[in-house]
PDB file of N, CA and C in Angstrom:
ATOM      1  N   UNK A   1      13.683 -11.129  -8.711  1.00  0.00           N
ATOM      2  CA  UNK A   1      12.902 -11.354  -9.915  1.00  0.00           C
ATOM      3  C   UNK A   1      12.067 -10.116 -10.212  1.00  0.00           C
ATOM      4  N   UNK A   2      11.500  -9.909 -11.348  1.00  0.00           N
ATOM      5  CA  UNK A   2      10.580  -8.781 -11.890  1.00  0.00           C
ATOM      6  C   UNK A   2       9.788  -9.081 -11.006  1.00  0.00           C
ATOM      7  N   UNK A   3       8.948  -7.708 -11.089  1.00  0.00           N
ATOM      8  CA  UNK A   3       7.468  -7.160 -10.038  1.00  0.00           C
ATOM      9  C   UNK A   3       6.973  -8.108 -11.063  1.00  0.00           C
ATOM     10  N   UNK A   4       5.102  -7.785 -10.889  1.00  0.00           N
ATOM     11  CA  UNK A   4       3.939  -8.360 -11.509  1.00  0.00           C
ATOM     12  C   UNK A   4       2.813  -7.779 -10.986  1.00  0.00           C
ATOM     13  N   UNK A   5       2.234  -7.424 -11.480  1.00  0.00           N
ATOM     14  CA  UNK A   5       0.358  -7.061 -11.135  1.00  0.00           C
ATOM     15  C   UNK A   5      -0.280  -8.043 -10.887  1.00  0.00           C
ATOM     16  N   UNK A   6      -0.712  -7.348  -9.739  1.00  0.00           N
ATOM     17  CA  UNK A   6      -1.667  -8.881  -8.957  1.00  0.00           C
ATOM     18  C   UNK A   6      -2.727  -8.998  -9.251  1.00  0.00           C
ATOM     19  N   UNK A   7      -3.926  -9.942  -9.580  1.00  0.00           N
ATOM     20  CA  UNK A   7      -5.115  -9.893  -9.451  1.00  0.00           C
ATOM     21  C   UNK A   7      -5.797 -11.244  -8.419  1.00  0.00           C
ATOM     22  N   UNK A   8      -6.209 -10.373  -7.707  1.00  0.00           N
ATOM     23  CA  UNK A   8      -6.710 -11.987  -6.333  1.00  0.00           C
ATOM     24  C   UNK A   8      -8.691 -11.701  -6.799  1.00  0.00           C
ATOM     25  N   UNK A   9      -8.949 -12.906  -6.740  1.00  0.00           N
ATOM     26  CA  UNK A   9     -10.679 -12.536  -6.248  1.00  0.00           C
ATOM     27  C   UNK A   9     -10.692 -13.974  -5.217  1.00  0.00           C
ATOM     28  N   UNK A  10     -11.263 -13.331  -4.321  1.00  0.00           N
ATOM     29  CA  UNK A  10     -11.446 -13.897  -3.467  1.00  0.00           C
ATOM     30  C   UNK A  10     -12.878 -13.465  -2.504  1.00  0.00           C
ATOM     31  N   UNK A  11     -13.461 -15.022  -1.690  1.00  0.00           N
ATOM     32  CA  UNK A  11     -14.854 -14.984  -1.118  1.00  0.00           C
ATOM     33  C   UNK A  11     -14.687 -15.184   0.180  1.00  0.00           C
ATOM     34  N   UNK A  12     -15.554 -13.721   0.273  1.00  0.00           N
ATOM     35  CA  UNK A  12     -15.751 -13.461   1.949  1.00  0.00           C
ATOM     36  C   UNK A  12     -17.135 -13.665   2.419  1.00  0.00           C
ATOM     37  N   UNK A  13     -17.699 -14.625   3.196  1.00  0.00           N
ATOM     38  CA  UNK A  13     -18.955 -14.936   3.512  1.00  0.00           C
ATOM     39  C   UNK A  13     -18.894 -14.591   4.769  1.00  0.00           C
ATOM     40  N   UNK A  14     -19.914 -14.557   5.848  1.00  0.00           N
ATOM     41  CA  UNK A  14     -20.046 -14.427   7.398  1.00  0.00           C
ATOM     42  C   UNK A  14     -20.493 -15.648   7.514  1.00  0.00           C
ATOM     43  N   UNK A  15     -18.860 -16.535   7.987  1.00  0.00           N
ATOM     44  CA  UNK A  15     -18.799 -17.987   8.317  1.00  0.00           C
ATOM     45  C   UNK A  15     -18.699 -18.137   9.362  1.00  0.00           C
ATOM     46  N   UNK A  16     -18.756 -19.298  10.423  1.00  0.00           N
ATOM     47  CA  UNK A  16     -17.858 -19.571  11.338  1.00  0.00           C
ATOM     48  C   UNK A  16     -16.284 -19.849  10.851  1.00  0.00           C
ATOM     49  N   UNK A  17     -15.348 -19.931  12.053  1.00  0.00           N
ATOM     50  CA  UNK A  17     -13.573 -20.195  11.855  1.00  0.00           C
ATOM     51  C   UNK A  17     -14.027 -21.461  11.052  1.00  0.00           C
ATOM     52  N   UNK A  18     -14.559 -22.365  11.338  1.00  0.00           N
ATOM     53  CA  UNK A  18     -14.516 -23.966  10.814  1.00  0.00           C
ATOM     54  C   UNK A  18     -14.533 -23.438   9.368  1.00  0.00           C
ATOM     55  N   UNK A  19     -16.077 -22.995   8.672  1.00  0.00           N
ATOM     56  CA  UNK A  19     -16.929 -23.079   7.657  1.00  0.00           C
ATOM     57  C   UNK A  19     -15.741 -22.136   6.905  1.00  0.00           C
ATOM     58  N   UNK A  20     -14.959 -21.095   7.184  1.00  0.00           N
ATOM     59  CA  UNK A  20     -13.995 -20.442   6.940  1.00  0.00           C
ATOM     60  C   UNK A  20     -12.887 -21.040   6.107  1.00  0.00           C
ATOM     61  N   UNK A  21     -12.244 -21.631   7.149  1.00  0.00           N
ATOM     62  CA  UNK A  21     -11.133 -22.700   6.923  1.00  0.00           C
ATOM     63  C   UNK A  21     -11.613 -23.335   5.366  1.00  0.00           C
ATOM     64  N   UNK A  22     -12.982 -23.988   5.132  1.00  0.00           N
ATOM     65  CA  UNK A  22     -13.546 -24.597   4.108  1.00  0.00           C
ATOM     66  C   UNK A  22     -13.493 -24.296   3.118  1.00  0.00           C
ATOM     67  N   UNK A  23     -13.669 -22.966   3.180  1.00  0.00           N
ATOM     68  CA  UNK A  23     -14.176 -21.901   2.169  1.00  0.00           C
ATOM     69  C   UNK A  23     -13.181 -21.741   1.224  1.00  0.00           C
ATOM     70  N   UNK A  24     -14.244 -21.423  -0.556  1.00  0.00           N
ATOM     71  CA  UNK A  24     -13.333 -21.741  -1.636  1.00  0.00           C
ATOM     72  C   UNK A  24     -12.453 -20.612  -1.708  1.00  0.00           C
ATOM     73  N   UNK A  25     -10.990 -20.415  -2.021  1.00  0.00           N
ATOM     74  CA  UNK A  25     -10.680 -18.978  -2.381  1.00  0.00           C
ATOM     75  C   UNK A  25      -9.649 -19.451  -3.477  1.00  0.00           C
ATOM     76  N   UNK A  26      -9.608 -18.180  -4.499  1.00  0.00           N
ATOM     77  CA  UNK A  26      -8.912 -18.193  -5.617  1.00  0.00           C
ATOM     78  C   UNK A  26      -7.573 -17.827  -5.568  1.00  0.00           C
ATOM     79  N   UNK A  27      -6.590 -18.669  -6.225  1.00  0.00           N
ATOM     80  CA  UNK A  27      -4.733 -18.542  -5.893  1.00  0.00           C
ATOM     81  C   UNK A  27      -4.817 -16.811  -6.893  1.00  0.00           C
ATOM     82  N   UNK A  28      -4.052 -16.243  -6.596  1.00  0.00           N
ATOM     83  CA  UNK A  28      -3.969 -15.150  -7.010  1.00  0.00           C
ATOM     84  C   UNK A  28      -3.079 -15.026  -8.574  1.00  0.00           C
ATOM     85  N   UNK A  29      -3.455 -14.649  -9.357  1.00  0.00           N
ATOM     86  CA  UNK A  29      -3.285 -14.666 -10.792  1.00  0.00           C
ATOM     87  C   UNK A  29      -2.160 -13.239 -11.289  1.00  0.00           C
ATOM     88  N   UNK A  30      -1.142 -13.133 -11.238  1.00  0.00           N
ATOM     89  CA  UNK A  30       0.059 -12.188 -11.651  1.00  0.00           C
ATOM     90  C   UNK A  30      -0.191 -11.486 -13.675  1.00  0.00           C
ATOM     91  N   UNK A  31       0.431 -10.325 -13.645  1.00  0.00           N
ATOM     92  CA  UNK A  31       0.537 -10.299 -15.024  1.00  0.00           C
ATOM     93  C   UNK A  31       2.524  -9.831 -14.535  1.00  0.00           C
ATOM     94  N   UNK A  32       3.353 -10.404 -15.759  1.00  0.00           N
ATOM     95  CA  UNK A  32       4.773  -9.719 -15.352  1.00  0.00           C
ATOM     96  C   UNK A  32       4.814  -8.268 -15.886  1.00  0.00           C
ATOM     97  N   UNK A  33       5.563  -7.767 -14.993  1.00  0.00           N
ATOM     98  CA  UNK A  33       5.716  -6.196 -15.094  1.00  0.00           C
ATOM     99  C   UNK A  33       6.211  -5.945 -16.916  1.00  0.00           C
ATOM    100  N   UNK A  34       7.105  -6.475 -17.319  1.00  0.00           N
ATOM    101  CA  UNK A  34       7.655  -6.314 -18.574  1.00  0.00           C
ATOM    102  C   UNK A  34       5.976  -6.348 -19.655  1.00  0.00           C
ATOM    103  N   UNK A  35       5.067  -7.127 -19.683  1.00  0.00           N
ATOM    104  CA  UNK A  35       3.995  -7.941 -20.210  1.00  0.00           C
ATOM    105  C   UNK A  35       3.027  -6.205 -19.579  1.00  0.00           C
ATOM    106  N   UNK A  36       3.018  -6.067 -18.314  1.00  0.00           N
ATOM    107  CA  UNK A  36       2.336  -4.481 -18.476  1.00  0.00           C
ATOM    108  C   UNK A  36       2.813  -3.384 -19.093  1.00  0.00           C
ATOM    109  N   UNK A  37       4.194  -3.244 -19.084  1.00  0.00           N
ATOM    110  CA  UNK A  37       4.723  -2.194 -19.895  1.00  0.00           C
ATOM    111  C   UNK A  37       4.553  -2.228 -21.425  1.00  0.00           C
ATOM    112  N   UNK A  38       4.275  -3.355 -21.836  1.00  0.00           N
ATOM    113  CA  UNK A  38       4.214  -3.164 -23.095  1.00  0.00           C
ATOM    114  C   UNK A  38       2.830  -3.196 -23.611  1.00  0.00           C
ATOM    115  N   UNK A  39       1.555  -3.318 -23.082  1.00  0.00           N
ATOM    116  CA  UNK A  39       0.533  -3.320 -23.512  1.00  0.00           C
ATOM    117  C   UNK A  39      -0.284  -2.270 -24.264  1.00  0.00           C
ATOM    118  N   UNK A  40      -1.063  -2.200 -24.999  1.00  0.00           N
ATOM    119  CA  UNK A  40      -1.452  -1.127 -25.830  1.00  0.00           C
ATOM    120  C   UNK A  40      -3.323  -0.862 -24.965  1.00  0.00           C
ATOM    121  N   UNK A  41      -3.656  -1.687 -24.405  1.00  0.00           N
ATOM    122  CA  UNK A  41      -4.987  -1.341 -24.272  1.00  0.00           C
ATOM    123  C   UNK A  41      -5.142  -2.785 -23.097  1.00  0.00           C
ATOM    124  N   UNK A  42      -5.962  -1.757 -22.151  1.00  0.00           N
ATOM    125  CA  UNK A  42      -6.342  -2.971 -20.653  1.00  0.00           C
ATOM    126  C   UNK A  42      -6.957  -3.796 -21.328  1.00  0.00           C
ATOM    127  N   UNK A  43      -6.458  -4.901 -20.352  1.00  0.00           N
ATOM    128  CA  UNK A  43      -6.676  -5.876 -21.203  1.00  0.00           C
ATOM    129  C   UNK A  43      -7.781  -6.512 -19.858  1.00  0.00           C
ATOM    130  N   UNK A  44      -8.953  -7.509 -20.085  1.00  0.00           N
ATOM    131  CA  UNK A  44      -9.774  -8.114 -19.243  1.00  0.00           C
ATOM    132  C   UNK A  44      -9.089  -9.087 -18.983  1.00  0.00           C
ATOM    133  N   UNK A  45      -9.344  -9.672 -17.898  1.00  0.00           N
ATOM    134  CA  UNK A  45      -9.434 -10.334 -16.770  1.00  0.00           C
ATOM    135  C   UNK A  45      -9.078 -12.071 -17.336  1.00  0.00           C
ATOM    136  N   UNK A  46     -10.238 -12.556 -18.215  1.00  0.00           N
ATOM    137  CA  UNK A  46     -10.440 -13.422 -19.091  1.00  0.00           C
ATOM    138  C   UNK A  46      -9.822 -13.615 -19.974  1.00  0.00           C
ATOM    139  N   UNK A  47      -9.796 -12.611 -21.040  1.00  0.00           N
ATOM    140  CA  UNK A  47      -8.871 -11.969 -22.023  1.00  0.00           C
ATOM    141  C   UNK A  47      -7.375 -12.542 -21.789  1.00  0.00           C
ATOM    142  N   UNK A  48      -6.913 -12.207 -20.039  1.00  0.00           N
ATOM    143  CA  UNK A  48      -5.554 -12.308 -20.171  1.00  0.00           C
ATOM    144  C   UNK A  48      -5.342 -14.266 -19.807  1.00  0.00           C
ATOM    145  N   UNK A  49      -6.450 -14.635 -19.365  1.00  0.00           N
ATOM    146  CA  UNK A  49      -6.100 -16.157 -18.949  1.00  0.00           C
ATOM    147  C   UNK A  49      -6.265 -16.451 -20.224  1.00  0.00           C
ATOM    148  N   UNK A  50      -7.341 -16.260 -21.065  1.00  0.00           N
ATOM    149  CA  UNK A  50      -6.775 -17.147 -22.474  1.00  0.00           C
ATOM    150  C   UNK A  50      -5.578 -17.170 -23.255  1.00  0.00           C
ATOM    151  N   UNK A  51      -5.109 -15.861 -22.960  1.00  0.00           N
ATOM    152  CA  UNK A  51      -4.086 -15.110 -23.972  1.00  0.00           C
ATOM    153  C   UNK A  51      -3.061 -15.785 -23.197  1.00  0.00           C
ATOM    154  N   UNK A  52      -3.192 -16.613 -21.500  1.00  0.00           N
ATOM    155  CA  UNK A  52      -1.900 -17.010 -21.149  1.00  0.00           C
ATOM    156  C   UNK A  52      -0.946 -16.380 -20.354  1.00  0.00           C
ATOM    157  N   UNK A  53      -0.896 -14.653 -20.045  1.00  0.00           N
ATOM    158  CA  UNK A  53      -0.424 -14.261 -19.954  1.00  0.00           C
ATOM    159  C   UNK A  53      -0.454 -13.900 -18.332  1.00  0.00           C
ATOM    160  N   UNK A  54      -1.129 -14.645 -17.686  1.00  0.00           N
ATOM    161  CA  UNK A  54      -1.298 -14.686 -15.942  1.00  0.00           C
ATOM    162  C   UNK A  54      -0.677 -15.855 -15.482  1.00  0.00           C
ATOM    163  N   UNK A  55       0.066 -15.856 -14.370  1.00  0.00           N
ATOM    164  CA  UNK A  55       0.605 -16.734 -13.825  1.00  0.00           C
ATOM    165  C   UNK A  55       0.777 -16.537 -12.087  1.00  0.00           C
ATOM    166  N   UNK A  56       0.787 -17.854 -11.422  1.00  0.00           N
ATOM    167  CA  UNK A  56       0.870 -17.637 -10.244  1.00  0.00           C
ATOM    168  C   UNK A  56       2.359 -17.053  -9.824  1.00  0.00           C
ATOM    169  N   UNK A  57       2.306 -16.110  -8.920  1.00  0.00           N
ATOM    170  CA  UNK A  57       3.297 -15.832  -8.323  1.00  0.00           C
ATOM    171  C   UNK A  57       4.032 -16.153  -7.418  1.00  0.00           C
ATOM    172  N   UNK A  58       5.665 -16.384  -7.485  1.00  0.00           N
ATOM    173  CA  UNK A  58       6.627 -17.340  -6.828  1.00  0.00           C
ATOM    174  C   UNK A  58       7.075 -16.044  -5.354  1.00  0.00           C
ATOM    175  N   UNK A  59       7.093 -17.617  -4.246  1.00  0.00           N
ATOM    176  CA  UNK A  59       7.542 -16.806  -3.312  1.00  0.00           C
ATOM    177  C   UNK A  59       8.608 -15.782  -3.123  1.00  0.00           C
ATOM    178  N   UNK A  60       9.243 -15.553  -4.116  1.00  0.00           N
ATOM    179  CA  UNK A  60       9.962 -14.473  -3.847  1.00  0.00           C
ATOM    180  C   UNK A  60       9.736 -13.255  -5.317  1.00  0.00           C
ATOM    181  N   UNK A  61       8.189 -13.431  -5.387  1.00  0.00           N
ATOM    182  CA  UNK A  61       8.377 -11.818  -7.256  1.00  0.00           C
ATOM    183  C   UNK A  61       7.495 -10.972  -5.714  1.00  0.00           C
ATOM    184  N   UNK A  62       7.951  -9.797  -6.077  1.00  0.00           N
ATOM    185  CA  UNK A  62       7.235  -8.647  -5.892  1.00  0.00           C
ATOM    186  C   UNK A  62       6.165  -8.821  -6.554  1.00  0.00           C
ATOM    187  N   UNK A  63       5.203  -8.087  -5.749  1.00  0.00           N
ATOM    188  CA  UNK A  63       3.906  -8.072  -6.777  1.00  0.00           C
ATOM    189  C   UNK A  63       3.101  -6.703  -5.969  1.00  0.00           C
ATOM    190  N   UNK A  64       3.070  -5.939  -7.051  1.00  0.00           N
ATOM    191  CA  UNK A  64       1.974  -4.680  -6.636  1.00  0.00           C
ATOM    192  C   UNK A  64       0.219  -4.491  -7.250  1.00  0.00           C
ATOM    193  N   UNK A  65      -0.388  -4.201  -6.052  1.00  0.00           N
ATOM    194  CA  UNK A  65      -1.195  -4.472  -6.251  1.00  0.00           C
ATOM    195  C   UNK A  65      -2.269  -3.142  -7.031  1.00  0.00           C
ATOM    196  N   UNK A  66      -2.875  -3.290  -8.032  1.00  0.00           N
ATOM    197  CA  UNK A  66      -3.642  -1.682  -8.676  1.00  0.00           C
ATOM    198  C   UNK A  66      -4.773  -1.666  -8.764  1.00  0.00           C
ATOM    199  N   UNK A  67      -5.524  -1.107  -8.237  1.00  0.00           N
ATOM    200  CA  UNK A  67      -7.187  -0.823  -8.292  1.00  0.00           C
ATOM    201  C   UNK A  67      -7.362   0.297  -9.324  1.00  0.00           C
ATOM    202  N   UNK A  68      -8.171   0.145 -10.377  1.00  0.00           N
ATOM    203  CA  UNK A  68      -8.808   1.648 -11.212  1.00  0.00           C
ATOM    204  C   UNK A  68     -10.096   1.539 -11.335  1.00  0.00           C
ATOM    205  N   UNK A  69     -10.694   2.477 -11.380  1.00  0.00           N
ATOM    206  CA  UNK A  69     -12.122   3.374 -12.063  1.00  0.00           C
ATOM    207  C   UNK A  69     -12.304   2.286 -13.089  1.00  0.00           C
ATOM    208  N   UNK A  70     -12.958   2.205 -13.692  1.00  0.00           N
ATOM    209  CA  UNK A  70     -13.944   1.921 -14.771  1.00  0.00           C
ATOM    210  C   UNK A  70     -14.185   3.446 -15.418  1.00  0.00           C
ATOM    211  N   UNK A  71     -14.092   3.383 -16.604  1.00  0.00           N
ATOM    212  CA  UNK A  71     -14.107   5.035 -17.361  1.00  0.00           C
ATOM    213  C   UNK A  71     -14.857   4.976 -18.446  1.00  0.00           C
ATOM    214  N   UNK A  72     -15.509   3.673 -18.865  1.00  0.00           N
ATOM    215  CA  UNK A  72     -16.926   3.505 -19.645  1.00  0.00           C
ATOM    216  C   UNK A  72     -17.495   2.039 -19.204  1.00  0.00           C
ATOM    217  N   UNK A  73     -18.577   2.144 -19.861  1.00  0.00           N
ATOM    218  CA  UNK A  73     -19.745   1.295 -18.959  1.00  0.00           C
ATOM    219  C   UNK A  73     -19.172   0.054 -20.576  1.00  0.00           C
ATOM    220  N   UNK A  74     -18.712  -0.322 -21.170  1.00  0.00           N
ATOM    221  CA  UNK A  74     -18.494  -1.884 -22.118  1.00  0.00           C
ATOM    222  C   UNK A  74     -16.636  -1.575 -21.788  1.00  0.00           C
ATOM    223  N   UNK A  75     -16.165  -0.847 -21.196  1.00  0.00           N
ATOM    224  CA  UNK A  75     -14.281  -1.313 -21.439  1.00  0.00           C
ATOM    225  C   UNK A  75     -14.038  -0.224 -19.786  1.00  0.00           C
ATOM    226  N   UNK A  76     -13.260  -0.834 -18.863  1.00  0.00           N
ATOM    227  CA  UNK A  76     -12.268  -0.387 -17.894  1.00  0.00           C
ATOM    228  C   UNK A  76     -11.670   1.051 -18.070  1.00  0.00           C
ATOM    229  N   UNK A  77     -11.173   1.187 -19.586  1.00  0.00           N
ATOM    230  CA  UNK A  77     -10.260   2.209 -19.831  1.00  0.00           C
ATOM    231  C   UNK A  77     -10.518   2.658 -21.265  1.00  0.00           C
ATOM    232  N   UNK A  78     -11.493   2.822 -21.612  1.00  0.00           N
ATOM    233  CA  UNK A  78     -11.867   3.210 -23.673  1.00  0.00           C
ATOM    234  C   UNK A  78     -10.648   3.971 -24.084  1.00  0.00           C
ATOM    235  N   UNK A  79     -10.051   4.907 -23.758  1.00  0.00           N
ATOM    236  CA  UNK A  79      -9.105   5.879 -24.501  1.00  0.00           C
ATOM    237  C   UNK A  79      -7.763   5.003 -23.812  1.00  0.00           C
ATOM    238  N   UNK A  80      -7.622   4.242 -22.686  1.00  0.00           N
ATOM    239  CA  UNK A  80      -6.181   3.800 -22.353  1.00  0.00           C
ATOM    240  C   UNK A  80      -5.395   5.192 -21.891  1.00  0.00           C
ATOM    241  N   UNK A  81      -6.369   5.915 -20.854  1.00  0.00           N
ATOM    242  CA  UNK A  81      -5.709   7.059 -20.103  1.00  0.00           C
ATOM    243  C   UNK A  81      -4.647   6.163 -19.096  1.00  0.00           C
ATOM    244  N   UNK A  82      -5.836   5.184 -18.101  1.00  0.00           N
ATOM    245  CA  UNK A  82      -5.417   4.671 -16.655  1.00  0.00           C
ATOM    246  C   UNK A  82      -4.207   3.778 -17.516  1.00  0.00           C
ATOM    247  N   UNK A  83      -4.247   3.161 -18.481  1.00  0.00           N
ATOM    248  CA  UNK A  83      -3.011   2.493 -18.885  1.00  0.00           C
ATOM    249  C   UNK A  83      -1.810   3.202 -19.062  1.00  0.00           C
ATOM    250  N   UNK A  84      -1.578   3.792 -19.894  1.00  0.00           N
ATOM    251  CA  UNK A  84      -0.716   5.129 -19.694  1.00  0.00           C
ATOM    252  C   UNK A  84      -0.209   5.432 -18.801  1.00  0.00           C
ATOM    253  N   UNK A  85      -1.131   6.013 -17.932  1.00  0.00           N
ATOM    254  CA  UNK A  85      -0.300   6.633 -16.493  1.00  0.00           C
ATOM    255  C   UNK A  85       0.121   5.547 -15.977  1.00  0.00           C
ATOM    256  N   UNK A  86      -0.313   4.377 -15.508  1.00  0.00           N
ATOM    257  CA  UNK A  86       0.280   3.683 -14.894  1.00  0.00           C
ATOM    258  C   UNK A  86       1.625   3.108 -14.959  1.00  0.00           C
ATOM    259  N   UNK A  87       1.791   3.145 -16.742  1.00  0.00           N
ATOM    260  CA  UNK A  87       2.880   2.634 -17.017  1.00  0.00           C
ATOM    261  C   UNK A  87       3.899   3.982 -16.799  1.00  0.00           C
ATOM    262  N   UNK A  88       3.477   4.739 -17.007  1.00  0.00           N
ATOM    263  CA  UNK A  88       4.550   6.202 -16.613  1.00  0.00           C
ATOM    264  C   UNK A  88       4.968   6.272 -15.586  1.00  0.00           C
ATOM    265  N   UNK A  89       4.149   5.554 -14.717  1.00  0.00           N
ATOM    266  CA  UNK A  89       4.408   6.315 -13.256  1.00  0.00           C
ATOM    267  C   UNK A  89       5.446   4.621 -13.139  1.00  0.00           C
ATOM    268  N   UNK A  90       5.173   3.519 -12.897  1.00  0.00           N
ATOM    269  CA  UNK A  90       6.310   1.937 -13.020  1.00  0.00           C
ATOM    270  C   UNK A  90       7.241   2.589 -13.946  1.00  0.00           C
ATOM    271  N   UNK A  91       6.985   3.616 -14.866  1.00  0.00           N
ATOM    272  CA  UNK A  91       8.713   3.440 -16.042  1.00  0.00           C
ATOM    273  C   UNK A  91       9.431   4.142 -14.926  1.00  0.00           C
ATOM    274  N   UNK A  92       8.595   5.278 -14.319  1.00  0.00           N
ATOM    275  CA  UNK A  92       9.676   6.297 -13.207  1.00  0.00           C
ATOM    276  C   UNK A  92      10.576   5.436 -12.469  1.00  0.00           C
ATOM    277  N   UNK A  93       9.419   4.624 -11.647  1.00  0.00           N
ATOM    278  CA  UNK A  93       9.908   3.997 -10.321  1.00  0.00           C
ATOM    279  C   UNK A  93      11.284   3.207 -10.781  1.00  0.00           C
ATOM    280  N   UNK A  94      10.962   2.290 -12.115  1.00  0.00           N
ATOM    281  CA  UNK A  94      12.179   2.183 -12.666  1.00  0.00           C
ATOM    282  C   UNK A  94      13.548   2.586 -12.965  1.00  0.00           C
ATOM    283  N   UNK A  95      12.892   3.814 -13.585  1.00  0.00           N
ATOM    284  CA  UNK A  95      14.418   4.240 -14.088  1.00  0.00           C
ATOM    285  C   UNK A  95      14.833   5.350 -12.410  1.00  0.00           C
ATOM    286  N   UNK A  96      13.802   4.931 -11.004  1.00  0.00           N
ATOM    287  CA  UNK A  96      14.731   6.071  -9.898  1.00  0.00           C
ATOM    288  C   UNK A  96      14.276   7.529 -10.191  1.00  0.00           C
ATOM    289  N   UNK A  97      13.766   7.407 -10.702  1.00  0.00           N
ATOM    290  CA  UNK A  97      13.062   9.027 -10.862  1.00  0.00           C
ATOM    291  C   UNK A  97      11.708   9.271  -9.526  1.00  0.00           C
ATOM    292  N   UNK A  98      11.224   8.408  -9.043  1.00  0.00           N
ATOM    293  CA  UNK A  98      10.280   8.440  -7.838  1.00  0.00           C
ATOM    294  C   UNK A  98       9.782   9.910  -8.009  1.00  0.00           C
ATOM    295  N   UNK A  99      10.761  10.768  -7.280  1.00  0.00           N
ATOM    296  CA  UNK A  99      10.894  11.878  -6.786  1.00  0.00           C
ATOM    297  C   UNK A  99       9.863  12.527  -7.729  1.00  0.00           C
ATOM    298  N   UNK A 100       9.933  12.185  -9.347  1.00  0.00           N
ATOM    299  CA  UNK A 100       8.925  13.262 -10.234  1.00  0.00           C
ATOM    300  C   UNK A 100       7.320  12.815 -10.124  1.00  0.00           C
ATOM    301  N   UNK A 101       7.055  12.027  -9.166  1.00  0.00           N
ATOM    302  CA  UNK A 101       5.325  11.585  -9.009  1.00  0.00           C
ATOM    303  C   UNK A 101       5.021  12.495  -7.773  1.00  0.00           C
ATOM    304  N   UNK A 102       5.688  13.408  -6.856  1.00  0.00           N
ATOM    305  CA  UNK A 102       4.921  14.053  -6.309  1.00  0.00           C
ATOM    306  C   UNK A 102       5.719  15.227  -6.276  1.00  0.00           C
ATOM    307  N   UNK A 103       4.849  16.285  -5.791  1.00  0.00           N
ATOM    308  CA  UNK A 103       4.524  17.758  -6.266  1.00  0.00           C
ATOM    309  C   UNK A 103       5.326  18.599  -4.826  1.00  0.00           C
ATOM    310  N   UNK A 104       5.403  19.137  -4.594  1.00  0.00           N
ATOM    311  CA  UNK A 104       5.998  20.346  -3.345  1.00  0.00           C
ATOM    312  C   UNK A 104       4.842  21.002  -2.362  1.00  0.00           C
ATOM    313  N   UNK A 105       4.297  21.080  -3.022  1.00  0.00           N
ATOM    314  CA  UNK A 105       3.204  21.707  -2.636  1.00  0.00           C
ATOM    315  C   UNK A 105       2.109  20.740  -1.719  1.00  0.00           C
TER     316      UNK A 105
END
């Protein structure tokens, strides 16, 4: 099946194993890879559960996981640099090009 972008939040307290076990944690929320490639501007968190477009992920999708910067203090990405690259660098991995994301040097 297609990859997907993961987003988990999840709570880490200094529990005991018991109080642990208890403890609330959030199922992890997917966007599909096709649904990132085509986006025009990061989209929030919220944004994408209303819009629908998160779903839990089945035991067998790939799912990679992406951390970015924050690049203004009201939006993640204002110009949609980190969007961009990201999708450049997934179109590579796609089309087998790997090899052009790193350098010789």
């Amino acid at each position: 099946s297609a990859p997907a972008i993961g987003y988990r939040l999840h709570l880490r307290f200094e529990l005991t194993m018991a109080e642990q076990l208890e403890a609330p944690s959030f199922q992890m929320q997917v966007i599909s890879m096709s649904t990132l490639l085509c986006m025009r501007r990061m989209t929030a968190f919220g944004q994408l559960m209303r819009l629908e477009w998160l779903h839990e992920p089945t035991a067998d999708e790939v799912v990679h996981f992406v951390s970015h910067e924050w690049l203004g203090y009201s939006h993640p990405d204002p110009t949609g640099f980190q969007l961009r690259r990201l999708q450049s660098v997934f179109n590579k991995l796609i089309e087998e090009r790997a090899s052009e994301l790193f350098s010789e040097k």
